[in-house]
N, C-alpha and C. Protein backbone atom coordinates (compact mmCIF):
# COMPACT_ATOMS: atom_id res chain seq x y z
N UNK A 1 49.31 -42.49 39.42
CA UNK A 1 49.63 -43.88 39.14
C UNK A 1 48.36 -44.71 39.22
N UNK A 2 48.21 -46.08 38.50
CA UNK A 2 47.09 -46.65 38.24
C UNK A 2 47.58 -47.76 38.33
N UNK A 3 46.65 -48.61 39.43
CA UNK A 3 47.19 -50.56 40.31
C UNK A 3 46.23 -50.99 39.05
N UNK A 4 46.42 -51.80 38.38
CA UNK A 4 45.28 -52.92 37.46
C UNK A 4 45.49 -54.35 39.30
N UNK A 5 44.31 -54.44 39.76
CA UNK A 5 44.61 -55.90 40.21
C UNK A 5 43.43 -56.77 39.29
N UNK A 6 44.13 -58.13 39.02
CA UNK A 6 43.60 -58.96 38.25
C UNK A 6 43.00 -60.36 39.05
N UNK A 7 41.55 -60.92 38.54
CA UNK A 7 41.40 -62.45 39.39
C UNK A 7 40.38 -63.03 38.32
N UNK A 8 40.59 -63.95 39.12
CA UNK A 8 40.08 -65.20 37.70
C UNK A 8 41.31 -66.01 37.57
N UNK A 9 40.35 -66.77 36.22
CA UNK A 9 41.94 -68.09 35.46
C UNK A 9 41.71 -68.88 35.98
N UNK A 10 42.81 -69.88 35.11
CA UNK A 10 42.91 -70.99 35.92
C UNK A 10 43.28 -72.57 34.89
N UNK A 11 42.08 -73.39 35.52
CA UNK A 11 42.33 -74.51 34.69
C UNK A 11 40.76 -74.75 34.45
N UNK A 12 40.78 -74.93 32.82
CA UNK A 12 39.33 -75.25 33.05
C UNK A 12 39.20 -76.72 31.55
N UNK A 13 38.92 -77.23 31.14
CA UNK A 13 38.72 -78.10 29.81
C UNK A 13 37.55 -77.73 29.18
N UNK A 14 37.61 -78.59 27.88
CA UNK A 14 37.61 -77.70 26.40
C UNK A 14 35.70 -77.95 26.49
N UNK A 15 35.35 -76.22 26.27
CA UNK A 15 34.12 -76.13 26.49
C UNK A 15 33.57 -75.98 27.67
N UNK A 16 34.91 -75.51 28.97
CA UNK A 16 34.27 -75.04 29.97
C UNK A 16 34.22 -73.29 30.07
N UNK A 17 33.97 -73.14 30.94
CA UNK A 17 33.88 -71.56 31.17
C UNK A 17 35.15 -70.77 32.16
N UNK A 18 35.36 -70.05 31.99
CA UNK A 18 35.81 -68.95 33.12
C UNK A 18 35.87 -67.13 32.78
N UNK A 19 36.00 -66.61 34.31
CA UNK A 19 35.59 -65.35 34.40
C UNK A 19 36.96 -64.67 35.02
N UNK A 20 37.30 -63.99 34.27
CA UNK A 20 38.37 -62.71 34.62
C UNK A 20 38.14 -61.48 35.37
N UNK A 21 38.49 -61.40 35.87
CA UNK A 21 37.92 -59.72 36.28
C UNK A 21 39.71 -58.80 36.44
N UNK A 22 38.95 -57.14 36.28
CA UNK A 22 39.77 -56.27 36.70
C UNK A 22 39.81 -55.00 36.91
N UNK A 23 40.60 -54.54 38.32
CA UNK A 23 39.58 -53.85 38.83
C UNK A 23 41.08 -52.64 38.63
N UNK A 24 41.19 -51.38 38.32
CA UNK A 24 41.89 -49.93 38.09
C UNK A 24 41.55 -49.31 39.30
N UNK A 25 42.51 -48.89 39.97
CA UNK A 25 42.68 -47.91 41.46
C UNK A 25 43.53 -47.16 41.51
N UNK A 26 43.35 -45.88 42.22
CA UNK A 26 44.52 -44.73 41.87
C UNK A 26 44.33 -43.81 41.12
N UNK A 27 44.83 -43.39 40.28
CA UNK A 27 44.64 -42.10 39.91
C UNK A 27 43.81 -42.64 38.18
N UNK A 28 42.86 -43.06 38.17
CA UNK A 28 42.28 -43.32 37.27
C UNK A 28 41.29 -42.52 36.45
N UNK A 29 40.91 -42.52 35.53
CA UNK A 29 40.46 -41.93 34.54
C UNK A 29 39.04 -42.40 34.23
N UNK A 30 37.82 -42.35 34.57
CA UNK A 30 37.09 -43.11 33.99
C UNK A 30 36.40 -42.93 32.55
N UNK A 31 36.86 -42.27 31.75
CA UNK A 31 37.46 -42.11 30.78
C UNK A 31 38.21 -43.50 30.10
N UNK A 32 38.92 -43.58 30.70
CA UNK A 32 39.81 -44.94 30.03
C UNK A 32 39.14 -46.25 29.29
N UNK A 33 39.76 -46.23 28.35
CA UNK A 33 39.43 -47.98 27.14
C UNK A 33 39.87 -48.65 28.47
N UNK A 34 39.57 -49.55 28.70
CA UNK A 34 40.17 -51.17 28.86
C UNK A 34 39.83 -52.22 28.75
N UNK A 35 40.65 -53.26 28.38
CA UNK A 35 41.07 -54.07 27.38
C UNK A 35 41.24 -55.44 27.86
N UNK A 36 41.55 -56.49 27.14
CA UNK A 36 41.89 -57.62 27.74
C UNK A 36 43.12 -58.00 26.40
N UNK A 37 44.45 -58.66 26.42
CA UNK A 37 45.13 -59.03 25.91
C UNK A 37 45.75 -60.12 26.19
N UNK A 38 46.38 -60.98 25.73
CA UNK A 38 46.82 -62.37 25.89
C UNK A 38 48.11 -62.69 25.24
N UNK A 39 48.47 -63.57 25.82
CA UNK A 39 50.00 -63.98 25.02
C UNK A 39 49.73 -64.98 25.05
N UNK A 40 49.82 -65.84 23.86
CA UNK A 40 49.71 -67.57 23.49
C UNK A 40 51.25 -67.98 24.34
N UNK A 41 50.94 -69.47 24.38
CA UNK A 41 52.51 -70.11 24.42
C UNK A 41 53.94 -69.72 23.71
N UNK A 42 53.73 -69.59 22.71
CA UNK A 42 54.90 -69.30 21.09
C UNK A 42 54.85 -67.47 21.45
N UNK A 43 54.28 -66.98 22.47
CA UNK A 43 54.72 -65.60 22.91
C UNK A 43 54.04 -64.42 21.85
N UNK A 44 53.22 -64.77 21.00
CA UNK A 44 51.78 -63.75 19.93
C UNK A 44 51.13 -63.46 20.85
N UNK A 45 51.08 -62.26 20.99
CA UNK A 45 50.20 -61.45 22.01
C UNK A 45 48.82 -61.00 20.99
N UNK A 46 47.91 -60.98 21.65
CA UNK A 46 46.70 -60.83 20.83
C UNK A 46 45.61 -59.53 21.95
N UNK A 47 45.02 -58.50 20.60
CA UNK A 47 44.01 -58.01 21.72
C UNK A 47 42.73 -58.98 21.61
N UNK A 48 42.34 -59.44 23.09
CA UNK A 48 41.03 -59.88 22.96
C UNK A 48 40.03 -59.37 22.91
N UNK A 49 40.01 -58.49 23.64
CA UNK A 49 38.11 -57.52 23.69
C UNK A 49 38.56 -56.28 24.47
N UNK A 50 37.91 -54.75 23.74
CA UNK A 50 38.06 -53.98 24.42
C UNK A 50 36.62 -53.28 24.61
N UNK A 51 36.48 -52.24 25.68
CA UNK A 51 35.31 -51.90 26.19
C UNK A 51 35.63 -50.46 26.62
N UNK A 52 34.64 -49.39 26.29
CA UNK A 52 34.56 -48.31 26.66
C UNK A 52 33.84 -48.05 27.86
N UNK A 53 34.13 -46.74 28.40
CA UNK A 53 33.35 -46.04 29.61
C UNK A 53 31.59 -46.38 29.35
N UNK A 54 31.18 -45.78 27.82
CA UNK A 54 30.30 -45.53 27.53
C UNK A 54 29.34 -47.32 26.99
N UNK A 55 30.83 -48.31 27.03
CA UNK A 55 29.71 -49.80 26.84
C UNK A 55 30.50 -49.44 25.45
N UNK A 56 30.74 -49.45 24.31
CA UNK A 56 30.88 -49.82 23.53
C UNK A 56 32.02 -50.92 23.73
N UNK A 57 32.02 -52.10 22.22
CA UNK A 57 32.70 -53.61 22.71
C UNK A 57 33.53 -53.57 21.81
N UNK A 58 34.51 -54.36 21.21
CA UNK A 58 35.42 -54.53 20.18
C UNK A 58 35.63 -56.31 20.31
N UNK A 59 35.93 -56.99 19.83
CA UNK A 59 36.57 -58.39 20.14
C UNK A 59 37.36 -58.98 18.77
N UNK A 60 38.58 -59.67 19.02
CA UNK A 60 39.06 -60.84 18.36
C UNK A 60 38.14 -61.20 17.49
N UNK A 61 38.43 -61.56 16.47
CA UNK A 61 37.31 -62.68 15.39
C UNK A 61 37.23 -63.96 16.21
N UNK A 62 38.76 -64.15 17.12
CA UNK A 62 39.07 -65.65 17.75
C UNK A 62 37.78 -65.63 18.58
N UNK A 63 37.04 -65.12 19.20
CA UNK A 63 36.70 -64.93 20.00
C UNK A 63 34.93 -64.50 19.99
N UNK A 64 35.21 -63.85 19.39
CA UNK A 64 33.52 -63.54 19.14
C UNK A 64 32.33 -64.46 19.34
N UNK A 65 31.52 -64.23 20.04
CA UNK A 65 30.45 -65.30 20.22
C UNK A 65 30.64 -66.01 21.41
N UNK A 66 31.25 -65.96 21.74
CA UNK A 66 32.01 -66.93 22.79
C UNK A 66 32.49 -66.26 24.41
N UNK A 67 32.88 -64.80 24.35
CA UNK A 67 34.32 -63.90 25.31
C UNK A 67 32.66 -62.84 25.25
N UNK A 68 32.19 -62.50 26.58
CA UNK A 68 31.73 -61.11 26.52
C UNK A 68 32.54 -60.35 27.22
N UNK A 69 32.97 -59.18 26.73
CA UNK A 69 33.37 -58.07 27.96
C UNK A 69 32.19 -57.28 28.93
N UNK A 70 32.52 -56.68 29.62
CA UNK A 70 31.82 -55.88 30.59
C UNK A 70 32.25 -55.42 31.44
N UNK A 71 31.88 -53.98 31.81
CA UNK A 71 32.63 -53.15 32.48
C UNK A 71 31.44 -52.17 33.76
N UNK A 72 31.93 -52.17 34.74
CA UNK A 72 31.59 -51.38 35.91
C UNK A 72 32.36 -49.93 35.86
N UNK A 73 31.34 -49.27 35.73
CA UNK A 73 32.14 -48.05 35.76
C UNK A 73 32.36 -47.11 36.77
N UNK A 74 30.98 -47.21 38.54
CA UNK A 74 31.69 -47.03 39.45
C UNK A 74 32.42 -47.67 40.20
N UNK A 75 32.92 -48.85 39.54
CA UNK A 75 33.95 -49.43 40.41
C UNK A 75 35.20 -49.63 39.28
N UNK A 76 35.04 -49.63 38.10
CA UNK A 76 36.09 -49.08 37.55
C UNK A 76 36.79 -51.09 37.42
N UNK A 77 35.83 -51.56 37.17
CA UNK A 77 35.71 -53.02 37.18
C UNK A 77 35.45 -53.46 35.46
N UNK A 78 36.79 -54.58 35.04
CA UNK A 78 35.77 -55.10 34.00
C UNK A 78 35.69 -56.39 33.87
N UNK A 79 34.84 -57.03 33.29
CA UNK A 79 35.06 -58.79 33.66
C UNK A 79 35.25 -59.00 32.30
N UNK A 80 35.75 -59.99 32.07
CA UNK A 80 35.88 -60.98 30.91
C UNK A 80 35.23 -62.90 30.83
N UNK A 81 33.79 -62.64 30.48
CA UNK A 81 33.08 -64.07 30.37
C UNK A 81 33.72 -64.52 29.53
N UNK A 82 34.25 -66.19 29.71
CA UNK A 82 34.91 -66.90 28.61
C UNK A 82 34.02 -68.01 28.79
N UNK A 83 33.07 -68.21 27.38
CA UNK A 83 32.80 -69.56 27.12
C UNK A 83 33.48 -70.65 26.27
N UNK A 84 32.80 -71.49 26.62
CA UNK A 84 32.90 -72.56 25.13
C UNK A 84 34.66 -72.45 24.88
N UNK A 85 35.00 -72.54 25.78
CA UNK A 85 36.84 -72.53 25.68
C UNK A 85 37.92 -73.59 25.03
N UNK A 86 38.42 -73.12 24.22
CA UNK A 86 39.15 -73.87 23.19
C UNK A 86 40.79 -74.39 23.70
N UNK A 87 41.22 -75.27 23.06
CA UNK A 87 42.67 -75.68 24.04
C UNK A 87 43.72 -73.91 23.09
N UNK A 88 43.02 -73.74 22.18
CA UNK A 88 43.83 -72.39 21.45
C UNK A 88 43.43 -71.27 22.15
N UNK A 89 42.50 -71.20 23.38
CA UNK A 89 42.71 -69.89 23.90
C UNK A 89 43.48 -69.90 25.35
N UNK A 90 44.49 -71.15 25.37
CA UNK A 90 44.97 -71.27 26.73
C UNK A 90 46.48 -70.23 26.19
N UNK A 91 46.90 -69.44 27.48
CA UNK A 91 47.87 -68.64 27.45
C UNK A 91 47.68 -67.69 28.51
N UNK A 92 48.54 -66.38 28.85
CA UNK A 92 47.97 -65.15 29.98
C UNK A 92 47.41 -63.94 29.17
N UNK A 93 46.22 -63.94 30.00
CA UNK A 93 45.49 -62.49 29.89
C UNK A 93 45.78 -61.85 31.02
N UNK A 94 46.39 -60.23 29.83
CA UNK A 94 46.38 -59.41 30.93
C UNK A 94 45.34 -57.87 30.91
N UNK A 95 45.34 -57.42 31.94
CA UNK A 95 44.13 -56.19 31.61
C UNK A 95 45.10 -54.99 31.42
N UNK A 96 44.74 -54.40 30.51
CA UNK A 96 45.18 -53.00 29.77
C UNK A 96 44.22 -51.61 30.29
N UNK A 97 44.80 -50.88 30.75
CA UNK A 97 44.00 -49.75 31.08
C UNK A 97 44.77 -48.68 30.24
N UNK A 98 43.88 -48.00 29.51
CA UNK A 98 44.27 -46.82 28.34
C UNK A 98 43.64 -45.99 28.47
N UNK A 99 44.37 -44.84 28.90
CA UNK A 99 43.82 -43.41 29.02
C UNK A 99 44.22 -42.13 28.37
N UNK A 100 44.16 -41.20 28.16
CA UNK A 100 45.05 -39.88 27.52
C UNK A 100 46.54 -40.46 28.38
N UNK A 101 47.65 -40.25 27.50
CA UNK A 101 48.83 -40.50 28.47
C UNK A 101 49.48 -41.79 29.06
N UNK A 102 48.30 -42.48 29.03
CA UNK A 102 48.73 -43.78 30.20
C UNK A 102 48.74 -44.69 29.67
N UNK A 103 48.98 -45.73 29.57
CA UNK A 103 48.86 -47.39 29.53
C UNK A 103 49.13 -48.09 30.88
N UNK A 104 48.24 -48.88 31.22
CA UNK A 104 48.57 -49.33 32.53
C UNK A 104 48.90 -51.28 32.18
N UNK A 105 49.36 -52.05 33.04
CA UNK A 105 49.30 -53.16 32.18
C UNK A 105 48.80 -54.17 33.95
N UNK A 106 48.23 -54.80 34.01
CA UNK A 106 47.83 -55.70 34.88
C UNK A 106 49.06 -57.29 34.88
N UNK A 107 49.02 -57.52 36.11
CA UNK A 107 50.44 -58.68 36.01
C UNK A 107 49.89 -59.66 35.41
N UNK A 108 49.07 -60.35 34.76
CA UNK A 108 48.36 -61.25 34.10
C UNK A 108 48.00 -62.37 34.60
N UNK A 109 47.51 -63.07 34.22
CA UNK A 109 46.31 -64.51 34.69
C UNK A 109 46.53 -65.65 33.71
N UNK A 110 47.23 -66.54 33.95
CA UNK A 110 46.90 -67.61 33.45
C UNK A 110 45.68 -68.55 33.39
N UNK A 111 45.33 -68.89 31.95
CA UNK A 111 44.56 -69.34 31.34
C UNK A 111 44.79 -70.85 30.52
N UNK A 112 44.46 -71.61 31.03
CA UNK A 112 44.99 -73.47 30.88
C UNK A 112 43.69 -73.97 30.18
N UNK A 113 43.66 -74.45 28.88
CA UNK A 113 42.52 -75.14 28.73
C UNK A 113 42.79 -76.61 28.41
N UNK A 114 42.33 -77.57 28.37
CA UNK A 114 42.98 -79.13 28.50
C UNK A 114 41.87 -79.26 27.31
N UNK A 115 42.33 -80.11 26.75
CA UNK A 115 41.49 -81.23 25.88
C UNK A 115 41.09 -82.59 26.78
C-alpha cells in the first residue's frame, strides 16, 4: 500500500505564487510517474504536470511557463512551483502516484486564487 501525504495551497491572488508538495510512503516504487491533477469548480479534472524517476516533465498547455514540477527521488518527494497564478487555476490538486499496477491518489489541496 502507498500513503500520498499532501501540503501546500491555500489562498493566494492573481500573480502570486504557491508550492505543493508530495511526499509517497509504503510500499512504493521508485519507479513510479507522479503527477499533479486538479479539478476546477464545474468538476473538469485536468492533468497538470507529470514527472518521472529519471526528471523527465510533461505539463498542461494551461500551465506551461508558469507550474515547474520537481521531484526527490530519495525521498520520493515532488513539489509543484506555481507562479504567476491565474483566478482559472483556482480548484484542488491532487498528487497521483503511478506505478506498474497501482494508482495511488493523494486527498487533495485546495487552491483559491482571488482577483
Amino acid at each position: 500500500q502507498v500513503q500520498l501525504v499532501e501540503s501546500g495551497g491555500g489562498v493566494v491572488q492573481t500573480g502570486g505564487s504557491l508550492r505543493l508538495s508530495c511526499t509517497a510512503s509504503g510500499d512504493v516504487d521508485s519507479g513510479a510517474v507522479m503527477r499533479y491533477w486538479r479539478q476546477f469548480p464545474d468538476k473538469q479534472r485536468e492533468m497538470v504536470a507529470r514527472i518521472t524517476k529519471e526528471g523527465l516533465t510533461n505539463y498542461a498547455e494551461s500551465v506551461k511557463g508558469r507550474f515547474t514540477i520537481s521531484r526527490d527521488n530519495a525521498k520520493m518527494t515532488i513539489t509543484l512551483q506555481m507562479n504567476d497564478l491565474e483566478v482559472d487555476d483556482t480548484g484542488i490538486y491532487y498528487c497521483n502516484y503511478l506505478a506498474s499496477g497501482s494508482s495511488n491518489w493523494g486527498p487533495g489541496t485546495q487552491v483559491t486564487v482571488s482577483s
